[in-house]
PDB file of N, CA and C in Angstrom:
ATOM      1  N   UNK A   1     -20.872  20.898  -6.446  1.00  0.00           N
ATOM      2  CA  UNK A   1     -21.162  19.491  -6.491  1.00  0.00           C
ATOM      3  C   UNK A   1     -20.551  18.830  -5.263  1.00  0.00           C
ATOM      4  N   UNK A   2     -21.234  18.284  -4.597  1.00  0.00           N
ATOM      5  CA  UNK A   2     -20.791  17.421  -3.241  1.00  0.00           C
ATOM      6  C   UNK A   2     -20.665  15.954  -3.045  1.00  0.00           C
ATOM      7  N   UNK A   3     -19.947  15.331  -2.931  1.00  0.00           N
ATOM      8  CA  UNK A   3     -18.883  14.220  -3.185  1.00  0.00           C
ATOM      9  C   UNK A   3     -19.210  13.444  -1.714  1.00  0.00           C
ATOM     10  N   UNK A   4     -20.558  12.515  -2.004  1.00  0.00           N
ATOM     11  CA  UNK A   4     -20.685  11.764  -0.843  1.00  0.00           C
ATOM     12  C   UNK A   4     -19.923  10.696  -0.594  1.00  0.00           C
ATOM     13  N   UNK A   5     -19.251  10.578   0.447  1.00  0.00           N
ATOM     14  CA  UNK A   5     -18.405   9.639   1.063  1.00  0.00           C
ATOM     15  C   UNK A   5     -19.493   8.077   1.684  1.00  0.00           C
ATOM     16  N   UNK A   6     -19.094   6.826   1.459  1.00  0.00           N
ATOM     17  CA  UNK A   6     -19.977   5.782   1.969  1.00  0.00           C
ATOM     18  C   UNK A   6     -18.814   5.518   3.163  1.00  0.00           C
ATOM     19  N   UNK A   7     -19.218   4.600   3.627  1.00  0.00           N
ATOM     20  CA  UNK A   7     -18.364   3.980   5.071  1.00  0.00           C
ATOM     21  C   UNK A   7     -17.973   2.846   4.517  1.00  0.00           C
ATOM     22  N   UNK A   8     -17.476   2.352   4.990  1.00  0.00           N
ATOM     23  CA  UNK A   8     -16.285   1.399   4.515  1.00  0.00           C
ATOM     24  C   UNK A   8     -17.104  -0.055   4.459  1.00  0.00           C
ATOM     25  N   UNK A   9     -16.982  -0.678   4.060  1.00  0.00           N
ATOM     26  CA  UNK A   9     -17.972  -2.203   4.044  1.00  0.00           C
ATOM     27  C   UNK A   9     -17.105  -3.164   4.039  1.00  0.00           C
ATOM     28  N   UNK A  10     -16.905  -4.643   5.037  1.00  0.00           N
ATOM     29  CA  UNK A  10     -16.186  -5.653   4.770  1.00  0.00           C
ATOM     30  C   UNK A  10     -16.039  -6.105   3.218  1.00  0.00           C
ATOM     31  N   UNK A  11     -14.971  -6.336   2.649  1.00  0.00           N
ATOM     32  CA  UNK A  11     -14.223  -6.826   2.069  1.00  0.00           C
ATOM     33  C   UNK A  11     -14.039  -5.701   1.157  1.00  0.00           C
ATOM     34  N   UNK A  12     -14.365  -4.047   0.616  1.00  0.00           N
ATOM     35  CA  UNK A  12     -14.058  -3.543   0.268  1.00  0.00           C
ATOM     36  C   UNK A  12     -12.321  -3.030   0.081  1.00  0.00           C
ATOM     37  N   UNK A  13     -11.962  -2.491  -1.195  1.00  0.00           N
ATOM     38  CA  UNK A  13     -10.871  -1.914  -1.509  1.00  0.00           C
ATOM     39  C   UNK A  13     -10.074  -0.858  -0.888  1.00  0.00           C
ATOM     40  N   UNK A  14      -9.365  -0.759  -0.165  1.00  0.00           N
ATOM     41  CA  UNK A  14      -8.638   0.797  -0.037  1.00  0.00           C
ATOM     42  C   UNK A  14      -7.114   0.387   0.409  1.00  0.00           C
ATOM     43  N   UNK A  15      -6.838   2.285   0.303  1.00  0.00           N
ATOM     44  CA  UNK A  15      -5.317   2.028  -0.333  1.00  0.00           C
ATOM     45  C   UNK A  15      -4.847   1.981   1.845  1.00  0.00           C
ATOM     46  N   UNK A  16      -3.698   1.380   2.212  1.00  0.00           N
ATOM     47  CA  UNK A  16      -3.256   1.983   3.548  1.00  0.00           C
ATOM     48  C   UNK A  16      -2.068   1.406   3.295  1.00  0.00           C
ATOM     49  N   UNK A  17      -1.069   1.473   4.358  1.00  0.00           N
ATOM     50  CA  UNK A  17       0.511   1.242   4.466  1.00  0.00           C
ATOM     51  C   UNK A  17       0.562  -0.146   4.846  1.00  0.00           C
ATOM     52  N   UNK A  18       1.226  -1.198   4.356  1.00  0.00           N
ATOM     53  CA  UNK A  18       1.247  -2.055   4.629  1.00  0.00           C
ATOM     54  C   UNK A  18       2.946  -2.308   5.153  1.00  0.00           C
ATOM     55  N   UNK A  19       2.949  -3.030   6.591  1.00  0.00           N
ATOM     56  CA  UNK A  19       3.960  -3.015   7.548  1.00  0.00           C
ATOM     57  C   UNK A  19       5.102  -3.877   7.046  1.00  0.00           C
ATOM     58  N   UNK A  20       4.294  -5.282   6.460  1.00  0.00           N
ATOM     59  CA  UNK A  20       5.394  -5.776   5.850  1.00  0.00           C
ATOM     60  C   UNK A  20       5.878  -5.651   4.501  1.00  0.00           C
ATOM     61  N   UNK A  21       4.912  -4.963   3.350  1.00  0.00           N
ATOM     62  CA  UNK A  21       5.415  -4.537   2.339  1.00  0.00           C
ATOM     63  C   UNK A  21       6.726  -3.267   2.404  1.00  0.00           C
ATOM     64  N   UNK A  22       5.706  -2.411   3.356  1.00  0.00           N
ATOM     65  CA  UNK A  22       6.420  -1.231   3.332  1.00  0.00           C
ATOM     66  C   UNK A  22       6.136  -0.242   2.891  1.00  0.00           C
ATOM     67  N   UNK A  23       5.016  -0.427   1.730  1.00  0.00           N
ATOM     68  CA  UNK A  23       4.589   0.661   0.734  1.00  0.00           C
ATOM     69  C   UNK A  23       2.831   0.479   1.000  1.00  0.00           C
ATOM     70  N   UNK A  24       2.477   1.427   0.361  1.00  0.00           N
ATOM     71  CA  UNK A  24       1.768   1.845   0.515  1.00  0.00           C
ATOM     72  C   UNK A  24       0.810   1.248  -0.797  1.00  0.00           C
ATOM     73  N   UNK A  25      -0.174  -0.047  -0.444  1.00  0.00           N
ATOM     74  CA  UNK A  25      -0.825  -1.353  -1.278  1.00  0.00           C
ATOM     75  C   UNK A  25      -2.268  -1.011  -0.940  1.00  0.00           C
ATOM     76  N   UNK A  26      -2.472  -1.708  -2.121  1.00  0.00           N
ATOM     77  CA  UNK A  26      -4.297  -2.446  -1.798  1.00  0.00           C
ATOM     78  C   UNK A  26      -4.770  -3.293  -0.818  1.00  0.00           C
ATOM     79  N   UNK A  27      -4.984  -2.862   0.210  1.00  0.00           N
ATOM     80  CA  UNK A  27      -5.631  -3.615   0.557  1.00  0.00           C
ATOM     81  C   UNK A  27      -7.505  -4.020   1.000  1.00  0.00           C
ATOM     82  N   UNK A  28      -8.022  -4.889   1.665  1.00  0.00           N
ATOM     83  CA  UNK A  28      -9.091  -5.473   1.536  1.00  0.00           C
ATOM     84  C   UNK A  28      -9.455  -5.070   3.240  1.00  0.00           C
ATOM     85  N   UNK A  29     -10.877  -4.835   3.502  1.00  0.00           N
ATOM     86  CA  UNK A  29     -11.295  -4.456   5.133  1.00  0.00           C
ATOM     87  C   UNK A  29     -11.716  -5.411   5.391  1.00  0.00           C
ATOM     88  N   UNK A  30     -11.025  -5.906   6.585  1.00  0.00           N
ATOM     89  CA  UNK A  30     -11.487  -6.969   7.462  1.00  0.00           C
ATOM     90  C   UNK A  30     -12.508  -7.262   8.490  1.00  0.00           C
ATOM     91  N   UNK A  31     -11.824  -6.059   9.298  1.00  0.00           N
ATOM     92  CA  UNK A  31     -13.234  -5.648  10.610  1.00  0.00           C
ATOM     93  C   UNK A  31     -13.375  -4.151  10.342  1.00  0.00           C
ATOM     94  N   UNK A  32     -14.635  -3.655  11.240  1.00  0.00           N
ATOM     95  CA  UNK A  32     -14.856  -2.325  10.970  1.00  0.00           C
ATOM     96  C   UNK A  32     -15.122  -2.368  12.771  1.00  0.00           C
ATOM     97  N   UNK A  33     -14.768  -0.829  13.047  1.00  0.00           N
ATOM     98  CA  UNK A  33     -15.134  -0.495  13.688  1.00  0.00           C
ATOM     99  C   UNK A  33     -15.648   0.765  13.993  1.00  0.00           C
ATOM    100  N   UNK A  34     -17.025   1.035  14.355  1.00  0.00           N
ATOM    101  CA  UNK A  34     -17.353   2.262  14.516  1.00  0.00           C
ATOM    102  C   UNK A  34     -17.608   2.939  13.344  1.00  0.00           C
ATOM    103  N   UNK A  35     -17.256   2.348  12.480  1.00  0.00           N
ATOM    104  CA  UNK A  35     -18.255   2.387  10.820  1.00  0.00           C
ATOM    105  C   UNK A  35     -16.356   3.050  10.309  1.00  0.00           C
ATOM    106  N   UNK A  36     -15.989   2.574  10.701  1.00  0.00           N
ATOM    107  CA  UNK A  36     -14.263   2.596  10.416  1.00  0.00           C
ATOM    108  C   UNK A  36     -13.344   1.618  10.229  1.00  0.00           C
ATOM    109  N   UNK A  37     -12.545   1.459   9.322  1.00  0.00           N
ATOM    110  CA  UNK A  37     -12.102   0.116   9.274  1.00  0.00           C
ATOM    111  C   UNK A  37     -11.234   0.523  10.449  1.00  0.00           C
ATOM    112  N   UNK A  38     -10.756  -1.391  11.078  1.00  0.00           N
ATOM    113  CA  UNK A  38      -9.817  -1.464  12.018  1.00  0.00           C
ATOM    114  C   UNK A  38      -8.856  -2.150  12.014  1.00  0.00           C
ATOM    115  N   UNK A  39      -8.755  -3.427  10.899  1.00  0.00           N
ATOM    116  CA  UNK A  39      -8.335  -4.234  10.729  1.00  0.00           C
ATOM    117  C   UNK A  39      -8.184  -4.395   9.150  1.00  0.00           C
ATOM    118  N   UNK A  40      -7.596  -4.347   8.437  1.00  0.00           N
ATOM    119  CA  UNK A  40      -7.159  -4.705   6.827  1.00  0.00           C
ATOM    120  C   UNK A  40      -5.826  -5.743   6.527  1.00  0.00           C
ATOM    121  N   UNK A  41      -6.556  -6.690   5.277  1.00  0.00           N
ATOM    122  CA  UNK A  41      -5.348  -7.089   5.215  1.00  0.00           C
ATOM    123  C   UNK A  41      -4.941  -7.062   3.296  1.00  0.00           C
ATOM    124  N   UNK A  42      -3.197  -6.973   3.476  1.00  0.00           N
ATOM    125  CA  UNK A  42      -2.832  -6.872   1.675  1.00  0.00           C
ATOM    126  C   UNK A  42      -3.355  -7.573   0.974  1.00  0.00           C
ATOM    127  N   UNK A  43      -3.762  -7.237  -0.039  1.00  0.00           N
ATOM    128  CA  UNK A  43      -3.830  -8.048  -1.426  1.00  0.00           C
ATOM    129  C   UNK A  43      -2.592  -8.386  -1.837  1.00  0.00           C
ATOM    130  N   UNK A  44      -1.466  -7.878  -1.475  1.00  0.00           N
ATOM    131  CA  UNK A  44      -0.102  -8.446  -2.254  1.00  0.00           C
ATOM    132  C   UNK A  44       0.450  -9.927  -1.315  1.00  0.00           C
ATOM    133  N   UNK A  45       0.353  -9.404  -0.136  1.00  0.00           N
ATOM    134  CA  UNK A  45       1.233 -10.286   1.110  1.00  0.00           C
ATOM    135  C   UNK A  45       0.094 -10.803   2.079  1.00  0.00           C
ATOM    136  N   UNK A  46      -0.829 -10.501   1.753  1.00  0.00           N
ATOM    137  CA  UNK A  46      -1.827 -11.112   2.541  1.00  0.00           C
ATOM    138  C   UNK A  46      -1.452 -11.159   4.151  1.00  0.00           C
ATOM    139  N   UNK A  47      -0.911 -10.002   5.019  1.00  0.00           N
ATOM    140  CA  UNK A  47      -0.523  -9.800   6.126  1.00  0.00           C
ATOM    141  C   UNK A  47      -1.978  -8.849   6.367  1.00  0.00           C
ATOM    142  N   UNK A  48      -2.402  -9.220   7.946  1.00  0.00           N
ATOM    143  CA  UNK A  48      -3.334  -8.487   8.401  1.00  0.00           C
ATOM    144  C   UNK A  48      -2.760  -7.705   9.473  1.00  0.00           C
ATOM    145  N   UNK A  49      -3.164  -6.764   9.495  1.00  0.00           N
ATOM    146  CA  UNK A  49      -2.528  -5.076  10.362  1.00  0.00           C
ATOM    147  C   UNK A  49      -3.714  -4.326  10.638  1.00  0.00           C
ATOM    148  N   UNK A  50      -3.407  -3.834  11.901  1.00  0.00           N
ATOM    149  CA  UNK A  50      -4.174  -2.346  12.151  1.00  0.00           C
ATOM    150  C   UNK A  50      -4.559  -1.615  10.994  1.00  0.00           C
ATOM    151  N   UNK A  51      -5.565  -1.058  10.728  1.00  0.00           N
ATOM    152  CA  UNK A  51      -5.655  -0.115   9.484  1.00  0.00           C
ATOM    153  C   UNK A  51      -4.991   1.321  10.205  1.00  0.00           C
ATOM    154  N   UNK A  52      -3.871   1.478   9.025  1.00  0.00           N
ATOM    155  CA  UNK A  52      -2.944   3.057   9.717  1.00  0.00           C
ATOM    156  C   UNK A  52      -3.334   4.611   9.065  1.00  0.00           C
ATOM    157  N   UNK A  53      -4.649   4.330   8.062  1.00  0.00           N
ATOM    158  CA  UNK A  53      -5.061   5.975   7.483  1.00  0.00           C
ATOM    159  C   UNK A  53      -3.658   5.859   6.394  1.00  0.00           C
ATOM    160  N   UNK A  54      -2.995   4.825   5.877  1.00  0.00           N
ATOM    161  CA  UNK A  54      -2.154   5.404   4.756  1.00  0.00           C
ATOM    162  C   UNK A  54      -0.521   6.083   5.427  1.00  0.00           C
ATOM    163  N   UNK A  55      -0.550   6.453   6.822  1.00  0.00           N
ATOM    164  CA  UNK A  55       0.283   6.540   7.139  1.00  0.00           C
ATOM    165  C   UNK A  55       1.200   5.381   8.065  1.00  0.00           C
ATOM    166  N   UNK A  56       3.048   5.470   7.176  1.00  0.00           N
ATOM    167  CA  UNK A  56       3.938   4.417   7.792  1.00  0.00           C
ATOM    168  C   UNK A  56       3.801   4.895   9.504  1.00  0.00           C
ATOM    169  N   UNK A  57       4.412   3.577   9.872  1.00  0.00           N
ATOM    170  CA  UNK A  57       5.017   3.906  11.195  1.00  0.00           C
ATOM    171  C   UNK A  57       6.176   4.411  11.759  1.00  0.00           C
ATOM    172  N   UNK A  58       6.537   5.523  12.953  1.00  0.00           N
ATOM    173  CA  UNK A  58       7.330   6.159  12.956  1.00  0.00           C
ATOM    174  C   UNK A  58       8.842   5.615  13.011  1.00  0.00           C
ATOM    175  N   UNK A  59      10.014   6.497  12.533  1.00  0.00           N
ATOM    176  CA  UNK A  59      10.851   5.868  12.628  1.00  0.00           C
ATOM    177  C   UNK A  59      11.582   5.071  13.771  1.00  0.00           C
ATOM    178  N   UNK A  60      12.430   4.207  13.804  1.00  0.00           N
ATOM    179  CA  UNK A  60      12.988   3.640  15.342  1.00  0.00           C
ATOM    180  C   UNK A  60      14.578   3.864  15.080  1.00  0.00           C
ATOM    181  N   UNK A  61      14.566   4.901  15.339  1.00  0.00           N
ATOM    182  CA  UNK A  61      16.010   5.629  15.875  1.00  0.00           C
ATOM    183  C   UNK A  61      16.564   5.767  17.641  1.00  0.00           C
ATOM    184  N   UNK A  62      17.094   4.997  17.058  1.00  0.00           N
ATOM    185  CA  UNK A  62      18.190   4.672  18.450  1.00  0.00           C
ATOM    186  C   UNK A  62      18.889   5.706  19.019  1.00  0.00           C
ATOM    187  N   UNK A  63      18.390   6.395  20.008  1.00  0.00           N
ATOM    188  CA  UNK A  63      18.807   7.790  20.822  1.00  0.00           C
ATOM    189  C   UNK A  63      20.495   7.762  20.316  1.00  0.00           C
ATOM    190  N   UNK A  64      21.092   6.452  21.016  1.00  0.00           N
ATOM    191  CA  UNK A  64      22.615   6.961  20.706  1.00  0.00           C
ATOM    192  C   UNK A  64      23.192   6.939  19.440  1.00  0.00           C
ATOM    193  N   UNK A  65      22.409   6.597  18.756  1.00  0.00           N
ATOM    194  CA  UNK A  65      22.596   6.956  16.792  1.00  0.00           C
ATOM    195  C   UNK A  65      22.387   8.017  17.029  1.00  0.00           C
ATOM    196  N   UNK A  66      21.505   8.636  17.114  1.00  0.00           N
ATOM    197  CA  UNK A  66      20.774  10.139  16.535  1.00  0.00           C
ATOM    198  C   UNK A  66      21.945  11.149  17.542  1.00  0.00           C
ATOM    199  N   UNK A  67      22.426  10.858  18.638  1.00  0.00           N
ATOM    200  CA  UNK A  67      23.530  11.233  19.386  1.00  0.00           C
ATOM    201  C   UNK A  67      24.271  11.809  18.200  1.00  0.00           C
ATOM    202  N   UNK A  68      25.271  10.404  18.332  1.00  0.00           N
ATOM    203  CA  UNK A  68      26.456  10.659  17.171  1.00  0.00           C
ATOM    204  C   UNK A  68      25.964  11.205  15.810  1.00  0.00           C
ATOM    205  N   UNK A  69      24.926  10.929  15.345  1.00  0.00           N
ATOM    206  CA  UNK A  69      24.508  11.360  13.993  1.00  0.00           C
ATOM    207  C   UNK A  69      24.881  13.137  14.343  1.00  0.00           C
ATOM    208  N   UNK A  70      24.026  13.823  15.467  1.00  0.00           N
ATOM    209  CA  UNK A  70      23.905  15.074  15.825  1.00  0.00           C
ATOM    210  C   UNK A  70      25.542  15.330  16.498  1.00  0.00           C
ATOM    211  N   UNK A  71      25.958  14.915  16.432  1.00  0.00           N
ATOM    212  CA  UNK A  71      27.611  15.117  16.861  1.00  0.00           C
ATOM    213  C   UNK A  71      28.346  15.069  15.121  1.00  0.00           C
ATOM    214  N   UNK A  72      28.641  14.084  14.851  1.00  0.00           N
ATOM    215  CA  UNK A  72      28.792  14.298  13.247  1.00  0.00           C
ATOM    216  C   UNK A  72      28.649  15.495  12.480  1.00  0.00           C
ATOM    217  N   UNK A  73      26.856  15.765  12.588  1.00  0.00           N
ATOM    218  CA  UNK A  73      26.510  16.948  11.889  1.00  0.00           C
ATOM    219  C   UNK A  73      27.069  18.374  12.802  1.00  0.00           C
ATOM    220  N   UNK A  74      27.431  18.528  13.817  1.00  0.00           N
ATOM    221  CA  UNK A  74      27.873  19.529  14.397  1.00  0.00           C
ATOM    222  C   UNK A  74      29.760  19.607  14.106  1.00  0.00           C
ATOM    223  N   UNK A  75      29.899  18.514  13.651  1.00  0.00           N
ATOM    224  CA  UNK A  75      31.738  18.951  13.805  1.00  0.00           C
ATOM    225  C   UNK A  75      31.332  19.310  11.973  1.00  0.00           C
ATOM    226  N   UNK A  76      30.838  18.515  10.880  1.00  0.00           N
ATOM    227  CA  UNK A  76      30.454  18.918   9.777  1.00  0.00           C
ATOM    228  C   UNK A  76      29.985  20.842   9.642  1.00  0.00           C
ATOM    229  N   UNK A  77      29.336  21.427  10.542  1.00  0.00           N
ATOM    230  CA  UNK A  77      29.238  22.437  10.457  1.00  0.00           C
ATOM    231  C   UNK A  77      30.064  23.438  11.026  1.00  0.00           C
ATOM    232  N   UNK A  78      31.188  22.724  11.885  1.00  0.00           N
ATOM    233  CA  UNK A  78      31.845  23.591  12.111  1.00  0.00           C
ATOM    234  C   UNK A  78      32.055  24.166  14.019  1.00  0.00           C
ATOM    235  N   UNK A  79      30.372  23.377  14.372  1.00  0.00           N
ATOM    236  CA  UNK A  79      30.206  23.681  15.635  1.00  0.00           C
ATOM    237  C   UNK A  79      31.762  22.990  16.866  1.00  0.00           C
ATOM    238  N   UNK A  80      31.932  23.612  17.221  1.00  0.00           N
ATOM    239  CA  UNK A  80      32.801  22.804  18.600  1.00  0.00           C
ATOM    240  C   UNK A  80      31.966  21.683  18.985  1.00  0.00           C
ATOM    241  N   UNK A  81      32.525  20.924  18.936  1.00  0.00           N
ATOM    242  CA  UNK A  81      32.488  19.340  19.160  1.00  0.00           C
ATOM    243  C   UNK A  81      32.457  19.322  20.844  1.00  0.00           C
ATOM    244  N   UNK A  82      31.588  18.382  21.719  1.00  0.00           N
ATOM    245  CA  UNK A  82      31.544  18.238  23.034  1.00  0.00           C
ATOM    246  C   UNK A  82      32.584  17.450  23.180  1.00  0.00           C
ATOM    247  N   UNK A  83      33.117  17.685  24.909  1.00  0.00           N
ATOM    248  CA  UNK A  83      34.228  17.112  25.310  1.00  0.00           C
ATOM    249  C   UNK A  83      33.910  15.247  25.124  1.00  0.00           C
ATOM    250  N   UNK A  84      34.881  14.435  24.984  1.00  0.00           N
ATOM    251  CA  UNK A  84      35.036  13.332  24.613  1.00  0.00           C
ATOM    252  C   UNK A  84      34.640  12.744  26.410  1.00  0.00           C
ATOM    253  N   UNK A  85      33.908  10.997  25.944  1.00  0.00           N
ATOM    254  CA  UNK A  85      33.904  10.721  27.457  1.00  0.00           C
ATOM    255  C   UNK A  85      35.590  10.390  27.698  1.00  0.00           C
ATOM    256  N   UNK A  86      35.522  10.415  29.017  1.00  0.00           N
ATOM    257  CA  UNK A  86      37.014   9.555  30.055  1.00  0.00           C
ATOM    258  C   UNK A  86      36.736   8.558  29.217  1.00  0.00           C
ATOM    259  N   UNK A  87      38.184   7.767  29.077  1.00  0.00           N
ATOM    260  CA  UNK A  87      38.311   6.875  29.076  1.00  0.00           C
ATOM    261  C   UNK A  87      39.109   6.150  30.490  1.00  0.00           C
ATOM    262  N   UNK A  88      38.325   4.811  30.451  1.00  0.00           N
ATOM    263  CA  UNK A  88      38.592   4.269  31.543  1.00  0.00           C
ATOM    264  C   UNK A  88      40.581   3.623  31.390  1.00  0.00           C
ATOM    265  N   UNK A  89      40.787   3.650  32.700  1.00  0.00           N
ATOM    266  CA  UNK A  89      42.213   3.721  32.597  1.00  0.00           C
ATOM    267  C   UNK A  89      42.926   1.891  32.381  1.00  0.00           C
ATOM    268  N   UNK A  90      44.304   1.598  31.796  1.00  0.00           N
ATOM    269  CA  UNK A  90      44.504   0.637  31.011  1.00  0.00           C
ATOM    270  C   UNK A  90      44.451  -0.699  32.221  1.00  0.00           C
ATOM    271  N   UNK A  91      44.230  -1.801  32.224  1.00  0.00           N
ATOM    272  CA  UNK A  91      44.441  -3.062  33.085  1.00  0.00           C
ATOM    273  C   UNK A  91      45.905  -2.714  33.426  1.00  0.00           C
ATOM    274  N   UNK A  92      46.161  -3.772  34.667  1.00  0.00           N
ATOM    275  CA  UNK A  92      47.356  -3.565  35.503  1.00  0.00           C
ATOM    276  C   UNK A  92      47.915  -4.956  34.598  1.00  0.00           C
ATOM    277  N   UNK A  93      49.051  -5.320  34.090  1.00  0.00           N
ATOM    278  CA  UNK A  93      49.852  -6.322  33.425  1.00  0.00           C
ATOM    279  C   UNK A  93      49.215  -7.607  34.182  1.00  0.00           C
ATOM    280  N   UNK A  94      49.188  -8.018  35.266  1.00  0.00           N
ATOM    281  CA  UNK A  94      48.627  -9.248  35.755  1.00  0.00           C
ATOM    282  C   UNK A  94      47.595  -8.845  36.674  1.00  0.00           C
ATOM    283  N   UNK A  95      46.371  -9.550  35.846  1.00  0.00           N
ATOM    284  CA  UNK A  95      45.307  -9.306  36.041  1.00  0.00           C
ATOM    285  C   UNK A  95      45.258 -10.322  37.306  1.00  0.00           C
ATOM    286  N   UNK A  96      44.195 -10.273  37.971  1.00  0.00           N
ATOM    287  CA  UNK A  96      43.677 -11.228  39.032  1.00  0.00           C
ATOM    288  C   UNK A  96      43.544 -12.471  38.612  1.00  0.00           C
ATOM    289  N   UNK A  97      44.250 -13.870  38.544  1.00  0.00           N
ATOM    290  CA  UNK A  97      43.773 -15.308  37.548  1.00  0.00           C
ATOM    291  C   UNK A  97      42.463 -15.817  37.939  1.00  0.00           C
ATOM    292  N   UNK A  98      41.638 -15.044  38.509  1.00  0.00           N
ATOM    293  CA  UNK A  98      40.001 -16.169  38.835  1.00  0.00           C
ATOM    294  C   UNK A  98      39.531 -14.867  37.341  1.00  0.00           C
ATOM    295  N   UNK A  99      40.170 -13.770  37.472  1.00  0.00           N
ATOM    296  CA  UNK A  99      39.678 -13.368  36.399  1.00  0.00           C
ATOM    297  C   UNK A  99      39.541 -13.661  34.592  1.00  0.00           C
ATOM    298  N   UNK A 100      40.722 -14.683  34.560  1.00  0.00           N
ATOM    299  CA  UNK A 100      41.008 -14.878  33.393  1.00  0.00           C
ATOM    300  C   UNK A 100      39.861 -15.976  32.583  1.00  0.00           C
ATOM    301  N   UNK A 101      39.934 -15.928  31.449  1.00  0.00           N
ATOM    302  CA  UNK A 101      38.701 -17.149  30.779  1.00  0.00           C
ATOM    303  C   UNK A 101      39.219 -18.403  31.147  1.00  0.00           C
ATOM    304  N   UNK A 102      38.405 -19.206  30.681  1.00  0.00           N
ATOM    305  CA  UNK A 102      38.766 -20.452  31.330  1.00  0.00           C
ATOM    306  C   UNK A 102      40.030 -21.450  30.424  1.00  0.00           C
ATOM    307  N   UNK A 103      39.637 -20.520  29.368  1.00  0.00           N
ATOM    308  CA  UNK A 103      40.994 -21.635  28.637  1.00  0.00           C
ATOM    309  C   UNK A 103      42.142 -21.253  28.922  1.00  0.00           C
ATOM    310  N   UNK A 104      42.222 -19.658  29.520  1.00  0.00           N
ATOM    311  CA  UNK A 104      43.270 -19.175  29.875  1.00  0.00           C
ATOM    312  C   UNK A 104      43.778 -20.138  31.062  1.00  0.00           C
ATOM    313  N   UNK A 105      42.994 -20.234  32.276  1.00  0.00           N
ATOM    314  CA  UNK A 105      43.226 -20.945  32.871  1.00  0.00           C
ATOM    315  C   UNK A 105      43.404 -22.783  32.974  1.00  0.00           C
ATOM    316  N   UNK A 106      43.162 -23.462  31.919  1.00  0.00           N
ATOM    317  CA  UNK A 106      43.062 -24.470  31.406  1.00  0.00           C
ATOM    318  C   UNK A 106      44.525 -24.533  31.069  1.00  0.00           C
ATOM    319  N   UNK A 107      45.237 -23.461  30.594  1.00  0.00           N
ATOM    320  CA  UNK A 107      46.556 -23.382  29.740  1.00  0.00           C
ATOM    321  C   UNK A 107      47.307 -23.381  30.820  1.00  0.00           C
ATOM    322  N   UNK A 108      47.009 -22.308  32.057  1.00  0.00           N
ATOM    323  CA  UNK A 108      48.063 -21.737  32.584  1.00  0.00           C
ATOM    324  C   UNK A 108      48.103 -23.131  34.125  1.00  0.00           C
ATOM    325  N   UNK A 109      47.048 -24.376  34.394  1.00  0.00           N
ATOM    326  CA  UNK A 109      47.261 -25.530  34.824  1.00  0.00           C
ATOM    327  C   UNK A 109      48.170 -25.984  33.802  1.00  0.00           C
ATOM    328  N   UNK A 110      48.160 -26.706  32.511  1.00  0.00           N
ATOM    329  CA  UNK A 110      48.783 -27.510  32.035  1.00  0.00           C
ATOM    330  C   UNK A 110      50.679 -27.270  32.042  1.00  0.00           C
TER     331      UNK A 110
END
């Protein structure tokens, strides 16, 4: 038995990821393109989005998170840990005074 598929028709039902819900809603086809939807918007939040096929968007992981995350998980397993950066070396006791903030300098007139 073979299970004909129709093309999508403005204002029809289908399920896709909705960006500001988050989950995965009803929504309604807006534009089509190419006998494909392109454009849908929720029935819950009524936000209009790209139609995404049901799939979220990828995560946004911040290289130097995923760094330390992968540093974390390596001292957790046991791995030798990479050398630590330099730290930069301490201020000299009297700093340069054009350097100081201004209230500093506000104080150090009065």
């Amino acid at each position: 038995m073979e299970i004909l598929m129709r093309a999508a028709r403005l204002g029809d039902d289908i399920d896709d990821f909705c960006v500001k819900c988050k989950r995965v809603m009803n929504h309604a086809v807006v534009s089509i393109l190419n006998n494909e939807p392109a454009k849908v918007r929720c029935r819950t939040c009524y936000n209009d989005h790209d139609y995404r096929h049901e799939q979220p968007p990828p995560p946004k992981v911040d290289a130097r998170k995923a760094a330390l995350f992968n540093e974390v998980l390596g001292n957790v397993n046991g791995l030798p840990a990479a050398a630590p950066a330099p730290v930069a070396a301490a201020p000299a006791a009297d700093p340069d005074p054009a350097a100081k903030p201004k209230a500093a300098r506000k104080k150090a007139r009065a």
